[in-house]
PDB file of N, CA and C in Angstrom:
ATOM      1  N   UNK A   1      20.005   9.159 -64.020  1.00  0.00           N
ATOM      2  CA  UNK A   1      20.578  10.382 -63.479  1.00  0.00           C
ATOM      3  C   UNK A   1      22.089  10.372 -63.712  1.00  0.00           C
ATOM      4  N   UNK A   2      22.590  11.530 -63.957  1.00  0.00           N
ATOM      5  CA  UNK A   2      23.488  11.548 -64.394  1.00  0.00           C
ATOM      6  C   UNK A   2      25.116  11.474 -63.276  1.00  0.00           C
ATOM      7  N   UNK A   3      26.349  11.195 -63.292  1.00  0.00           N
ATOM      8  CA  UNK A   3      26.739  11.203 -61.593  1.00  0.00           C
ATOM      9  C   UNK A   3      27.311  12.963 -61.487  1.00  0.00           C
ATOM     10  N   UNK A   4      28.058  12.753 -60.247  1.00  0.00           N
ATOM     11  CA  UNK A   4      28.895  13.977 -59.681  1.00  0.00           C
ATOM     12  C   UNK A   4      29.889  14.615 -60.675  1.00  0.00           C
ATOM     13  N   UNK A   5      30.621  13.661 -61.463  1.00  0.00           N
ATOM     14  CA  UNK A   5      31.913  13.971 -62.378  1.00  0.00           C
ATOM     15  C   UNK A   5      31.063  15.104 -63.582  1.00  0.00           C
ATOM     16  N   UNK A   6      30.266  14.042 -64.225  1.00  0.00           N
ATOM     17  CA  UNK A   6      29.338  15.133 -65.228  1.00  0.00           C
ATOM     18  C   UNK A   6      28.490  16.577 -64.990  1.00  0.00           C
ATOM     19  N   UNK A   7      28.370  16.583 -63.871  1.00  0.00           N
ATOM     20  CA  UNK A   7      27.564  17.467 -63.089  1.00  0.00           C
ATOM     21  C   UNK A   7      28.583  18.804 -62.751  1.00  0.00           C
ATOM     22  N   UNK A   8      29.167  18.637 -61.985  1.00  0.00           N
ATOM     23  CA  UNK A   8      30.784  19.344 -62.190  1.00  0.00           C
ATOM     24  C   UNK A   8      31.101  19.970 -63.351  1.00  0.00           C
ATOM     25  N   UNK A   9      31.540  18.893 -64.292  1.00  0.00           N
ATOM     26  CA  UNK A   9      32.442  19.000 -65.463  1.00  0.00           C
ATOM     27  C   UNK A   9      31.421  20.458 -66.634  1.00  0.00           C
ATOM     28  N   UNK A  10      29.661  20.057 -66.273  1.00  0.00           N
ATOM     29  CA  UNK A  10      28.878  20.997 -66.710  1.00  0.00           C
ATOM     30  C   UNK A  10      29.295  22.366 -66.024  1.00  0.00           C
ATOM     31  N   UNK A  11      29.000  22.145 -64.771  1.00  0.00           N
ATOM     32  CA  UNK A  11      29.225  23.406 -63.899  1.00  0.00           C
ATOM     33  C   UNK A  11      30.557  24.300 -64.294  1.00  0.00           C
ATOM     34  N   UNK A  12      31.569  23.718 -64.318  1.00  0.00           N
ATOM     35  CA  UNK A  12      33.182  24.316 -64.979  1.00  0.00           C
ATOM     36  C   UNK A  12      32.862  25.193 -66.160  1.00  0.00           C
ATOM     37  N   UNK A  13      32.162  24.270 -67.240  1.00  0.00           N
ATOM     38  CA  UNK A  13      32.076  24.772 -68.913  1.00  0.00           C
ATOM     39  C   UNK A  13      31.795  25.756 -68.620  1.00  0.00           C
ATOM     40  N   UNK A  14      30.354  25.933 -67.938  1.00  0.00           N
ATOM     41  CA  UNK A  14      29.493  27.326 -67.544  1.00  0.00           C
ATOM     42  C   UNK A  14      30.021  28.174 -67.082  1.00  0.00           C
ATOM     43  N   UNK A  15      30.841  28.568 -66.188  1.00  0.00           N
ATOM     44  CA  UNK A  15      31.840  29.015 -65.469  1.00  0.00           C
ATOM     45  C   UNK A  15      32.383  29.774 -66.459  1.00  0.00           C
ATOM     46  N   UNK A  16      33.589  28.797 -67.217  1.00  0.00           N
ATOM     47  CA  UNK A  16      34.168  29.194 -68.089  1.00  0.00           C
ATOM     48  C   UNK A  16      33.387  30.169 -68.872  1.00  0.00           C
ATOM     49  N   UNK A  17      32.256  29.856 -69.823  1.00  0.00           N
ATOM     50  CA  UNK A  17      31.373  30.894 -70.350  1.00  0.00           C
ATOM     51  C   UNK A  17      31.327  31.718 -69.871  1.00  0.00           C
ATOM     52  N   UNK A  18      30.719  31.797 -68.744  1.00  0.00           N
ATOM     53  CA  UNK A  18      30.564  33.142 -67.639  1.00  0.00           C
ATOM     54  C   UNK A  18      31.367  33.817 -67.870  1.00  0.00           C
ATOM     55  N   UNK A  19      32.863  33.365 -67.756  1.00  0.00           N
ATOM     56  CA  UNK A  19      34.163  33.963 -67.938  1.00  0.00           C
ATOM     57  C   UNK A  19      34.143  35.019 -69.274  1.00  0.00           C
ATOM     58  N   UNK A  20      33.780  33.912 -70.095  1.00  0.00           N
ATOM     59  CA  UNK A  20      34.249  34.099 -71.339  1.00  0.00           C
ATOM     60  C   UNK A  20      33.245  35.791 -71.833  1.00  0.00           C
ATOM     61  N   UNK A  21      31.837  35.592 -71.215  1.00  0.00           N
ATOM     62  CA  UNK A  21      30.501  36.396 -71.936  1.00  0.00           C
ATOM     63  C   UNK A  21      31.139  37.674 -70.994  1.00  0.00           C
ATOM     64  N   UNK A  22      31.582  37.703 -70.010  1.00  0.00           N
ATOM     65  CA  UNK A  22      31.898  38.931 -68.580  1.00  0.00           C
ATOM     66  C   UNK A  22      33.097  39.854 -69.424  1.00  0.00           C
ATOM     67  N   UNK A  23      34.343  39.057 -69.850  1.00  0.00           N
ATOM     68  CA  UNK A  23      35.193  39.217 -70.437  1.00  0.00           C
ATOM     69  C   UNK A  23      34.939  40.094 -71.752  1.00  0.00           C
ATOM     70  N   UNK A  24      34.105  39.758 -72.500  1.00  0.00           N
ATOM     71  CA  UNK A  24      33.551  40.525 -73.425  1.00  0.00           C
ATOM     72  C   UNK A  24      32.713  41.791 -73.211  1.00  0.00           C
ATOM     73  N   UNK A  25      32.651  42.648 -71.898  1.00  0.00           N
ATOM     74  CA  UNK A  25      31.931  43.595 -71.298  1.00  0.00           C
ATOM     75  C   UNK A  25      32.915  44.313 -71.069  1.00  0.00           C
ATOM     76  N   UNK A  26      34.362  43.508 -70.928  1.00  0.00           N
ATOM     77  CA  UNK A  26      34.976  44.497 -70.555  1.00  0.00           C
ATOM     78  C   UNK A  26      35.838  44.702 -72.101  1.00  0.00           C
ATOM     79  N   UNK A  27      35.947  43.947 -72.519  1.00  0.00           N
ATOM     80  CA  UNK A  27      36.580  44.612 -73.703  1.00  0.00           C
ATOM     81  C   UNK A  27      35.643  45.682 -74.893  1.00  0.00           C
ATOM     82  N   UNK A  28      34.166  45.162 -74.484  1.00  0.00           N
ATOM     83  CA  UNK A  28      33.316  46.308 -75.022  1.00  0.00           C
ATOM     84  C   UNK A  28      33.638  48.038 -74.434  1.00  0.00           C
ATOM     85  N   UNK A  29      34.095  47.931 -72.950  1.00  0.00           N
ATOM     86  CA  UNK A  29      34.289  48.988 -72.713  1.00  0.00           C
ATOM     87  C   UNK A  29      35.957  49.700 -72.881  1.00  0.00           C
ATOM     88  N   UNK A  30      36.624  48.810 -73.382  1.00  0.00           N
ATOM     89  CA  UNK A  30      38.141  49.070 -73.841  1.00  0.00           C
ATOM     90  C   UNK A  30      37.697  50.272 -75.364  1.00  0.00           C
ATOM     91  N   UNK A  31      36.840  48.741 -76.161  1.00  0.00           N
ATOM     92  CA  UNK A  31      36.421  49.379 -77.370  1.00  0.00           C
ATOM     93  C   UNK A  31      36.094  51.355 -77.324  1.00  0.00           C
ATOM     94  N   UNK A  32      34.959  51.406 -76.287  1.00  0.00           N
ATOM     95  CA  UNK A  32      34.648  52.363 -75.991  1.00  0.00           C
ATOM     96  C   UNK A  32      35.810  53.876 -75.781  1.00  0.00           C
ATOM     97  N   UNK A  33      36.418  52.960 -74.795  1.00  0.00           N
ATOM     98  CA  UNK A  33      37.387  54.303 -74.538  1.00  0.00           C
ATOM     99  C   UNK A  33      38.643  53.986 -75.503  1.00  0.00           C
ATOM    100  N   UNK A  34      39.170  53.015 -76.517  1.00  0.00           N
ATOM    101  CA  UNK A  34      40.141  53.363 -77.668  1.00  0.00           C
ATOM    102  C   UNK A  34      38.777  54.274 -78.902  1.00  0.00           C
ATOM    103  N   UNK A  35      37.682  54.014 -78.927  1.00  0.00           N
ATOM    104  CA  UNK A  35      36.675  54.899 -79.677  1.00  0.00           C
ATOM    105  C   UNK A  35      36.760  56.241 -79.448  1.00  0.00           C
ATOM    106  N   UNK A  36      36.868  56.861 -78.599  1.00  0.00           N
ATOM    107  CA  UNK A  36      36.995  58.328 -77.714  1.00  0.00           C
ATOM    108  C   UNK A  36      38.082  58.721 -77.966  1.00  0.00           C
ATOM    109  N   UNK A  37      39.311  58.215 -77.959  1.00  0.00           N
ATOM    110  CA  UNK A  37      40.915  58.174 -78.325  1.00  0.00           C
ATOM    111  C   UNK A  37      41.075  58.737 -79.232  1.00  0.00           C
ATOM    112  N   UNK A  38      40.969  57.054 -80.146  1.00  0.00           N
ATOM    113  CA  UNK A  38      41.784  57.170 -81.467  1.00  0.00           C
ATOM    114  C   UNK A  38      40.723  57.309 -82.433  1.00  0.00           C
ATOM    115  N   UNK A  39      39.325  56.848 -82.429  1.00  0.00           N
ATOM    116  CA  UNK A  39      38.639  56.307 -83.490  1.00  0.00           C
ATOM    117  C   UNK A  39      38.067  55.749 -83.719  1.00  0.00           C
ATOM    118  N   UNK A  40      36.879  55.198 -84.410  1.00  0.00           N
ATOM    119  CA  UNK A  40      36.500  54.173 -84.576  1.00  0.00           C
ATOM    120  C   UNK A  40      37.263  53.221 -85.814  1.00  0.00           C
ATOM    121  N   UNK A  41      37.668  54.195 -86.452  1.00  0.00           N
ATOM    122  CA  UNK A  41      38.700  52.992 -87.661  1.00  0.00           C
ATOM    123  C   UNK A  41      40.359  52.601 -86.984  1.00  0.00           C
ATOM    124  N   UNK A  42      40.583  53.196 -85.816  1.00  0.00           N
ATOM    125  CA  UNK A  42      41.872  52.726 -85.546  1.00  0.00           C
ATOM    126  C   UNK A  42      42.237  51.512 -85.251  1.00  0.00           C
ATOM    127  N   UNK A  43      43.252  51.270 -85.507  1.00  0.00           N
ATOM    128  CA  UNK A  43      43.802  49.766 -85.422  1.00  0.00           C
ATOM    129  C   UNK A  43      43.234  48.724 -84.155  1.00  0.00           C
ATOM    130  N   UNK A  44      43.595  49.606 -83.010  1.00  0.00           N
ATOM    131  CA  UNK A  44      43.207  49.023 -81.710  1.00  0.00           C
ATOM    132  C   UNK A  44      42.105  49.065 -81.391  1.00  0.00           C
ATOM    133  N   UNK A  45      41.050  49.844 -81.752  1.00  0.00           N
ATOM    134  CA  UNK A  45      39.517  49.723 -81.658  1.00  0.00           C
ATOM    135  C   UNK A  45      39.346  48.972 -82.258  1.00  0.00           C
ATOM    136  N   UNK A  46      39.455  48.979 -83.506  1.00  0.00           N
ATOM    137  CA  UNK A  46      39.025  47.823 -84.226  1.00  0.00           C
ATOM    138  C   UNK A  46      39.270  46.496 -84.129  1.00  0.00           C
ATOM    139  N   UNK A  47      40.683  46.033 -83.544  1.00  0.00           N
ATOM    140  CA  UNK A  47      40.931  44.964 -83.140  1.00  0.00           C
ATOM    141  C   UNK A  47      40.121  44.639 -81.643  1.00  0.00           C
ATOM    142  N   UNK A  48      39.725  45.099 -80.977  1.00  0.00           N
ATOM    143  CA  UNK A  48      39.338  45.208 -79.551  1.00  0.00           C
ATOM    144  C   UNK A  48      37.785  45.041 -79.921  1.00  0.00           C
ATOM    145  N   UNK A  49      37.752  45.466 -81.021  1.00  0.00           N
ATOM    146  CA  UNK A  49      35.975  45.419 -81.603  1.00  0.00           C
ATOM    147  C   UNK A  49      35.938  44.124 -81.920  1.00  0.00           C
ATOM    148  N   UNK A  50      37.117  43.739 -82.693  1.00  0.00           N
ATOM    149  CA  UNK A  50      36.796  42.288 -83.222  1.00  0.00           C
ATOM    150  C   UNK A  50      36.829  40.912 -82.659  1.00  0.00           C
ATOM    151  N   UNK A  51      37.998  41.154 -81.587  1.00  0.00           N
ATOM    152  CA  UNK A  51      38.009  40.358 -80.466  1.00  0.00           C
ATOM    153  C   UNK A  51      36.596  39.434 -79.570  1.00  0.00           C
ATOM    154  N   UNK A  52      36.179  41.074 -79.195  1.00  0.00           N
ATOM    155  CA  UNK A  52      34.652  40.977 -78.420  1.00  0.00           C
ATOM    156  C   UNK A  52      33.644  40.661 -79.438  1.00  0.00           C
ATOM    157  N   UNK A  53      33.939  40.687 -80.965  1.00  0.00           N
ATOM    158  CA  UNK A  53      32.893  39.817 -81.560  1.00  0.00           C
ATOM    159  C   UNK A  53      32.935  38.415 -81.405  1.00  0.00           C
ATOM    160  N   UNK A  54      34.417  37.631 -81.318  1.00  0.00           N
ATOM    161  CA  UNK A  54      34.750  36.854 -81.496  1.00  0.00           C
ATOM    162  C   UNK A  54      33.794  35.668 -80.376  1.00  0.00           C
ATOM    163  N   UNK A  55      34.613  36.843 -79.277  1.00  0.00           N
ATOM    164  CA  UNK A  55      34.249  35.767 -78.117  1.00  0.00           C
ATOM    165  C   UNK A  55      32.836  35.712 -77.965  1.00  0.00           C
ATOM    166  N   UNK A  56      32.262  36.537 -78.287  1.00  0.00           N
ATOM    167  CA  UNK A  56      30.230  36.154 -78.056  1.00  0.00           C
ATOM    168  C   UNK A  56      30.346  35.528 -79.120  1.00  0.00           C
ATOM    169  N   UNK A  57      30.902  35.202 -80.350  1.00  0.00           N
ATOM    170  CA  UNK A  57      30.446  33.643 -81.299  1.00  0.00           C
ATOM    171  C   UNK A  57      30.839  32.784 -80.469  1.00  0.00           C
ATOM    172  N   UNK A  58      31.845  32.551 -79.453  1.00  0.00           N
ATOM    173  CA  UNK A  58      32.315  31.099 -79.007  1.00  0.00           C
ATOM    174  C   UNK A  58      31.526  31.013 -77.759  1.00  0.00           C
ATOM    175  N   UNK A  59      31.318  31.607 -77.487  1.00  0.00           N
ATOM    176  CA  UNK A  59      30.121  31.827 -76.376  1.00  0.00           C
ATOM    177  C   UNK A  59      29.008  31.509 -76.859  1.00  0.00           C
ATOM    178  N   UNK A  60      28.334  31.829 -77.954  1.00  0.00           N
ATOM    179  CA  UNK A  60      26.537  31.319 -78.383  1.00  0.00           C
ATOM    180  C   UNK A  60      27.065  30.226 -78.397  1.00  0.00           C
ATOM    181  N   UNK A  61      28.161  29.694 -78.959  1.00  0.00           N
ATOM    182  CA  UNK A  61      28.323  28.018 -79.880  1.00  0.00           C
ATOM    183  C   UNK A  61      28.364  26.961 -78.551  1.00  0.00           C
ATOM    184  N   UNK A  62      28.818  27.806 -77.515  1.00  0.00           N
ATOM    185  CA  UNK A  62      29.201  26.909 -76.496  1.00  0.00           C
ATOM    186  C   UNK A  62      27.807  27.084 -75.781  1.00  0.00           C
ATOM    187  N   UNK A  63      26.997  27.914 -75.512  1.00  0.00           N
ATOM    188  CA  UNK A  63      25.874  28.147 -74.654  1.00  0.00           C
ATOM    189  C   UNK A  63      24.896  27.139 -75.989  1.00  0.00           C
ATOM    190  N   UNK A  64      24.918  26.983 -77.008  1.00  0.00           N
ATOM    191  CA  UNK A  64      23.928  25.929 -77.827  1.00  0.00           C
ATOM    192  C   UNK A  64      24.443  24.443 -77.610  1.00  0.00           C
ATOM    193  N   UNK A  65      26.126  23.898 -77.124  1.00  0.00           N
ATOM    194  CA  UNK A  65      26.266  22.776 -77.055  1.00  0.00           C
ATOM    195  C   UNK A  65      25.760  22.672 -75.562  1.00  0.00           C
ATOM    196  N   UNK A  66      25.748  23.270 -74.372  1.00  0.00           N
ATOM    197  CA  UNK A  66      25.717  23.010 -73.283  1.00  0.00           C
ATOM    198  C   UNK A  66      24.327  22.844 -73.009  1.00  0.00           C
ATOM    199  N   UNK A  67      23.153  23.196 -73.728  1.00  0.00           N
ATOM    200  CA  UNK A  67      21.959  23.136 -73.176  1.00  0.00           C
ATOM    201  C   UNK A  67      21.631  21.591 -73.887  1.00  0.00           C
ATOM    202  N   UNK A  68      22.331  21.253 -74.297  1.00  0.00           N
ATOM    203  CA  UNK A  68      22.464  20.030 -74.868  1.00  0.00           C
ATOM    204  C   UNK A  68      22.369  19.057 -73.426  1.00  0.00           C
ATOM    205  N   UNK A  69      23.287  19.854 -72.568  1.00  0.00           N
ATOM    206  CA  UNK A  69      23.720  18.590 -71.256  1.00  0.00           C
ATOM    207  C   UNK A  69      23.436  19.033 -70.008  1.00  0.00           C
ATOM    208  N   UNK A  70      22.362  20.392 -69.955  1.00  0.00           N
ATOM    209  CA  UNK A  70      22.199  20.645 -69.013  1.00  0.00           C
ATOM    210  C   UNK A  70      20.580  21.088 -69.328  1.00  0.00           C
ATOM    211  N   UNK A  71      19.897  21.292 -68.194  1.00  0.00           N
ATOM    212  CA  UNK A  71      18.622  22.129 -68.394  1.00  0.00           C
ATOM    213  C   UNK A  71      18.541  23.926 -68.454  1.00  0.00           C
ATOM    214  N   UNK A  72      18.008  24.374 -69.305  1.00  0.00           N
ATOM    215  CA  UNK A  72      17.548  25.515 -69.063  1.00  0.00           C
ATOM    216  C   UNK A  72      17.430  26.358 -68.253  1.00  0.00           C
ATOM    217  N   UNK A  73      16.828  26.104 -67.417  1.00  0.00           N
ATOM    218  CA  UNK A  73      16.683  26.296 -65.875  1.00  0.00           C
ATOM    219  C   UNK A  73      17.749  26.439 -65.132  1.00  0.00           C
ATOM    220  N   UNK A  74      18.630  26.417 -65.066  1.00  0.00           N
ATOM    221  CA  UNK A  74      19.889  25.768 -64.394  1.00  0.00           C
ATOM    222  C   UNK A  74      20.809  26.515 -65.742  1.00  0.00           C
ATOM    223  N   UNK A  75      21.258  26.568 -66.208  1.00  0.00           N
ATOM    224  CA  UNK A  75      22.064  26.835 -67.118  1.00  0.00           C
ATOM    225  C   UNK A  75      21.785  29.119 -67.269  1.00  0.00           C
ATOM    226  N   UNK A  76      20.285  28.905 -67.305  1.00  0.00           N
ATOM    227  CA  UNK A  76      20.157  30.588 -66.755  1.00  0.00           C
ATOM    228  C   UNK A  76      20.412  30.943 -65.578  1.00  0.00           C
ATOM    229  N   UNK A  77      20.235  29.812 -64.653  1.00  0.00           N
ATOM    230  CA  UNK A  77      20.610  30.536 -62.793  1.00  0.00           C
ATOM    231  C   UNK A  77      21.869  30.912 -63.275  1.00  0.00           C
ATOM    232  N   UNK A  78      23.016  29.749 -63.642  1.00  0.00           N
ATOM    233  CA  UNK A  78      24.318  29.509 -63.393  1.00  0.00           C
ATOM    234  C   UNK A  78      25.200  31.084 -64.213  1.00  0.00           C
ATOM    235  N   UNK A  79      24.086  31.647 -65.309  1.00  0.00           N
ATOM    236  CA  UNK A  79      24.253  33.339 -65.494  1.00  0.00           C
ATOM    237  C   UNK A  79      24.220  34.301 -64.571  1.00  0.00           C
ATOM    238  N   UNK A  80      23.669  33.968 -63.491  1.00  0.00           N
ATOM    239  CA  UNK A  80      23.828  34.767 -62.498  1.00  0.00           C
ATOM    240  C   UNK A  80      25.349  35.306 -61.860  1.00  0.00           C
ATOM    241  N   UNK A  81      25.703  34.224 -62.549  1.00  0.00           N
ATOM    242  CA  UNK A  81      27.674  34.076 -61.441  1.00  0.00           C
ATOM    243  C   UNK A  81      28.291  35.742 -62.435  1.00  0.00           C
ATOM    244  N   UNK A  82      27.790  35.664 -63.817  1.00  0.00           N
ATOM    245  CA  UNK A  82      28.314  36.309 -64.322  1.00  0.00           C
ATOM    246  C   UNK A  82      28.417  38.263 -63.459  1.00  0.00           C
ATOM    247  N   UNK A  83      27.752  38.102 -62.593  1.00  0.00           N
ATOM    248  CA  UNK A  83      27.522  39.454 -61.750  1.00  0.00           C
ATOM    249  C   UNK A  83      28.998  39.695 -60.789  1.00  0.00           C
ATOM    250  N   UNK A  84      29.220  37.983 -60.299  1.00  0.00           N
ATOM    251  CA  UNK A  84      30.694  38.295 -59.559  1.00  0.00           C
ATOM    252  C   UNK A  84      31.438  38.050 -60.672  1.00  0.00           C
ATOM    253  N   UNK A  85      32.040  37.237 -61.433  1.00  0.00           N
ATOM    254  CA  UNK A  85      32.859  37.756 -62.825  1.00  0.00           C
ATOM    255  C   UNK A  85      33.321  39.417 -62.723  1.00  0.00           C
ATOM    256  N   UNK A  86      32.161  39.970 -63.095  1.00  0.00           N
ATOM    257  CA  UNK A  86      32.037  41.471 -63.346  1.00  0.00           C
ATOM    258  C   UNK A  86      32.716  42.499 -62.353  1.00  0.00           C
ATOM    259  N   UNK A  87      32.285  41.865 -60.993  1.00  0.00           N
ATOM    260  CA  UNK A  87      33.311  42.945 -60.052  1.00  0.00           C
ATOM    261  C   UNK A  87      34.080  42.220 -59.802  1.00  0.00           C
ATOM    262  N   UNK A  88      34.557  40.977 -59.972  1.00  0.00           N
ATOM    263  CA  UNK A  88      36.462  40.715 -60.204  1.00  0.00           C
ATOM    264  C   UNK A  88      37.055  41.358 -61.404  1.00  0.00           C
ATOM    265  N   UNK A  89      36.603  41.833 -62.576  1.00  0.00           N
ATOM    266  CA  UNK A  89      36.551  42.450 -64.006  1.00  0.00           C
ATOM    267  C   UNK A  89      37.074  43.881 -63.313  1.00  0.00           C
ATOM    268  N   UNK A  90      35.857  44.442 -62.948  1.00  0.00           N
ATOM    269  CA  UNK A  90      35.912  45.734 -62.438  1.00  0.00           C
ATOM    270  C   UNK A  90      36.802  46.386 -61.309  1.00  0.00           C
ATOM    271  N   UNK A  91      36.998  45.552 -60.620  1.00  0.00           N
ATOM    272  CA  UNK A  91      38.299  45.539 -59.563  1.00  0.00           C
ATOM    273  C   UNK A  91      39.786  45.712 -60.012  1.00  0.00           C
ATOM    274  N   UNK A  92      40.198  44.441 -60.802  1.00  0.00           N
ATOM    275  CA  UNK A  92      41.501  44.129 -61.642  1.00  0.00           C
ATOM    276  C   UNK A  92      41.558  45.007 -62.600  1.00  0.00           C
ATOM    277  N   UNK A  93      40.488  45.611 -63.498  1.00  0.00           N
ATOM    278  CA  UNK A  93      41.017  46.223 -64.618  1.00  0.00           C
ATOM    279  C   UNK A  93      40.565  47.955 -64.504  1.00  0.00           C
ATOM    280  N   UNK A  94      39.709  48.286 -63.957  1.00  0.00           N
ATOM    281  CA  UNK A  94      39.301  49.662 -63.560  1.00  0.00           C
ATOM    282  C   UNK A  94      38.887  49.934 -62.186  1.00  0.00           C
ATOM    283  N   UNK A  95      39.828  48.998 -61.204  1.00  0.00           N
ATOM    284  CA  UNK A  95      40.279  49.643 -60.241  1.00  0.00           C
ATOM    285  C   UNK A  95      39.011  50.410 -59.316  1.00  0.00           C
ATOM    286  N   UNK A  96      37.900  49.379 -59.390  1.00  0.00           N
ATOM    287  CA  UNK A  96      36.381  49.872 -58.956  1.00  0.00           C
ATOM    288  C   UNK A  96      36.402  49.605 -57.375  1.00  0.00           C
ATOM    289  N   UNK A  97      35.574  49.856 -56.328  1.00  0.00           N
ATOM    290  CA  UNK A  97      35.405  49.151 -55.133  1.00  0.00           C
ATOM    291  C   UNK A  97      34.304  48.733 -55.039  1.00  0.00           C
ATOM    292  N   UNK A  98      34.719  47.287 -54.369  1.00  0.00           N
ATOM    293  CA  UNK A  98      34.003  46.628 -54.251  1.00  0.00           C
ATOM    294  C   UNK A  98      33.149  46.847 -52.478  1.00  0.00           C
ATOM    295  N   UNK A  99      31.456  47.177 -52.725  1.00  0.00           N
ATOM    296  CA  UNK A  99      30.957  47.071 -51.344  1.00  0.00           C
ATOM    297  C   UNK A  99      30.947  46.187 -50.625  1.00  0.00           C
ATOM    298  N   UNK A 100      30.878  45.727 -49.468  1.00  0.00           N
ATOM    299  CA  UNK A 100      29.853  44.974 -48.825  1.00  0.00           C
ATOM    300  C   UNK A 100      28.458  44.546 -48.899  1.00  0.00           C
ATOM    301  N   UNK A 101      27.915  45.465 -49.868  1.00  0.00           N
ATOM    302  CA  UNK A 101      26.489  44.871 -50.162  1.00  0.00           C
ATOM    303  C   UNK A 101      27.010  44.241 -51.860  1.00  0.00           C
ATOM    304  N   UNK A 102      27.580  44.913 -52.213  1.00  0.00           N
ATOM    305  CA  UNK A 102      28.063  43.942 -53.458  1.00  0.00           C
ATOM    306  C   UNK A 102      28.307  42.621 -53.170  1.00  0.00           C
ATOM    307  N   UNK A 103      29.320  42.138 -52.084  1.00  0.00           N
ATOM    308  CA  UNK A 103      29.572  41.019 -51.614  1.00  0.00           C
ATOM    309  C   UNK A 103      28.106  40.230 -51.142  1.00  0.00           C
ATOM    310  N   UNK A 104      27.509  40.851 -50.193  1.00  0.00           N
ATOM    311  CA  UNK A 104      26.401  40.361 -50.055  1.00  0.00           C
ATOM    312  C   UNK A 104      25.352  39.754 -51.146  1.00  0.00           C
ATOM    313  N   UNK A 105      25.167  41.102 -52.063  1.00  0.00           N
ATOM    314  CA  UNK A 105      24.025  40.127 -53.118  1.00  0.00           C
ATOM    315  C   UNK A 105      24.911  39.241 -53.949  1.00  0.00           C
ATOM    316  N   UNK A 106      26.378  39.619 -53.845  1.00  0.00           N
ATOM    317  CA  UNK A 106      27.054  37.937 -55.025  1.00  0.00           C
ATOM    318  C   UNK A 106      27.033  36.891 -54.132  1.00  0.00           C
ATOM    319  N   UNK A 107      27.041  36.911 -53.011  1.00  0.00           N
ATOM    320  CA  UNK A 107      26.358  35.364 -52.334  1.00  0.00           C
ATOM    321  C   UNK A 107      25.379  35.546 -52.109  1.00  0.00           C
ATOM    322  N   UNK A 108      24.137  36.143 -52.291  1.00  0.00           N
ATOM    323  CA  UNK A 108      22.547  35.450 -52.385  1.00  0.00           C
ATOM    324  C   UNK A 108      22.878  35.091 -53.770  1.00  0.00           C
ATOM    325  N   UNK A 109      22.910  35.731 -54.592  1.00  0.00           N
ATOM    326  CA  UNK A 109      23.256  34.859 -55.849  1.00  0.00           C
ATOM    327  C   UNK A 109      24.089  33.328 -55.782  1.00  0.00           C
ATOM    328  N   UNK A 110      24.925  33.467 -55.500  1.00  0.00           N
ATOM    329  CA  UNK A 110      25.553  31.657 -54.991  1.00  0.00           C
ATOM    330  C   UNK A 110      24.455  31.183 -54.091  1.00  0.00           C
ATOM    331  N   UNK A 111      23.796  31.759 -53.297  1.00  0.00           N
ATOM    332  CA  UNK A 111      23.115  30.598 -52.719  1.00  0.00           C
ATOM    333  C   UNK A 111      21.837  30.205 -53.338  1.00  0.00           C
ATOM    334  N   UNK A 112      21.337  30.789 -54.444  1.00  0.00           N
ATOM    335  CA  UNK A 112      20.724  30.563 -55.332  1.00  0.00           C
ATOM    336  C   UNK A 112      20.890  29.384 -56.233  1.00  0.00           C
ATOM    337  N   UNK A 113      21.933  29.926 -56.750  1.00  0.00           N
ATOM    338  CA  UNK A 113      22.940  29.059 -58.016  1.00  0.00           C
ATOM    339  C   UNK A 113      22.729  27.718 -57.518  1.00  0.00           C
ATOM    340  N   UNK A 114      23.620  27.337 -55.991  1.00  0.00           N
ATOM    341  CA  UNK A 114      23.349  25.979 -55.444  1.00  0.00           C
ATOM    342  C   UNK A 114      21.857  25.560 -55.425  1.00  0.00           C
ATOM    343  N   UNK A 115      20.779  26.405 -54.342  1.00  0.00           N
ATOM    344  CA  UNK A 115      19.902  25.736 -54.323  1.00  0.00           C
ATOM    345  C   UNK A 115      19.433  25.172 -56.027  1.00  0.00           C
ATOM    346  N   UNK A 116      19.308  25.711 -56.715  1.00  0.00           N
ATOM    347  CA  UNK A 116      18.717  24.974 -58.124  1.00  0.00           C
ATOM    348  C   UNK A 116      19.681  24.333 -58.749  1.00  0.00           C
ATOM    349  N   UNK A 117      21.346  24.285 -58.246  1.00  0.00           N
ATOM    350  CA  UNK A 117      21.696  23.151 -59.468  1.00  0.00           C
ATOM    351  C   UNK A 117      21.859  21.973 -58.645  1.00  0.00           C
ATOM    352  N   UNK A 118      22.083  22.313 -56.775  1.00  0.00           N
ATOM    353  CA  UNK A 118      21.978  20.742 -56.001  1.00  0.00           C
ATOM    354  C   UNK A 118      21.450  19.940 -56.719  1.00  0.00           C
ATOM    355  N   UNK A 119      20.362  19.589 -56.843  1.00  0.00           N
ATOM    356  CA  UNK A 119      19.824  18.542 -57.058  1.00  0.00           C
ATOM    357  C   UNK A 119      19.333  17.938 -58.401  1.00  0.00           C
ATOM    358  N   UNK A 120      20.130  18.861 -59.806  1.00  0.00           N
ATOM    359  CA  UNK A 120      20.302  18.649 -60.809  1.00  0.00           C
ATOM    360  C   UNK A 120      21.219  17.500 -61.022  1.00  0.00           C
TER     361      UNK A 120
END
């Protein structure tokens, strides 16, 4: 079994991903509204297009090394986080509100997340 440090250090990467795959939702929707703007050939769409390609390649590459060190199982719960990602996303950058039942189901989701990676 593997100890606490590695277990963690998995949990972070994932995180980070989370970060990284959430992040790319919102620049899909940047794409969107410089598309409506300027264009689809304009400079800033297109760069904003290419960006968000970018980061889902470093994202598959990193979601193919990590199942390497984690299980399956556990590595899809830990996608779940990506839901609070999204309304910290949605808050900071389009200024969304956040409910109380929003809050609510992003911790049944954490208490999820824990129960299946505890004891990983």
């Amino acid at each position: 079994m593997k100890g606490n440090g590695h277990r963690i250090r998995v949990f972070a990467i994932l995180q980070l991903m989370n970060i990284l795959y959430s992040l790319d939702s919102v620049l899909l929707k940047v794409v969107s509204v410089r598309w409506e703007a300027d264009g689809l050939f304009a400079f800033r769409t297109l760069l904003c297009l290419l960006t968000a390609v970018i980061l889902l390649a470093v994202y598959a590459v990193l979601w193919q090394k990590i199942l390497s060190q984690v299980d399956l199982t556990v590595a899809y719960m830990c996608k779940g986080m990506i839901v609070f990602w999204g309304m910290v996303w949605a808050s900071l950058f389009f200024d969304e509100r956040i409910s109380p039942f929003n809050i609510l189901g992003t911790m049944v989701i954490f208490g999820g997340v824990y129960l299946v990676t505890a004891n990983e």
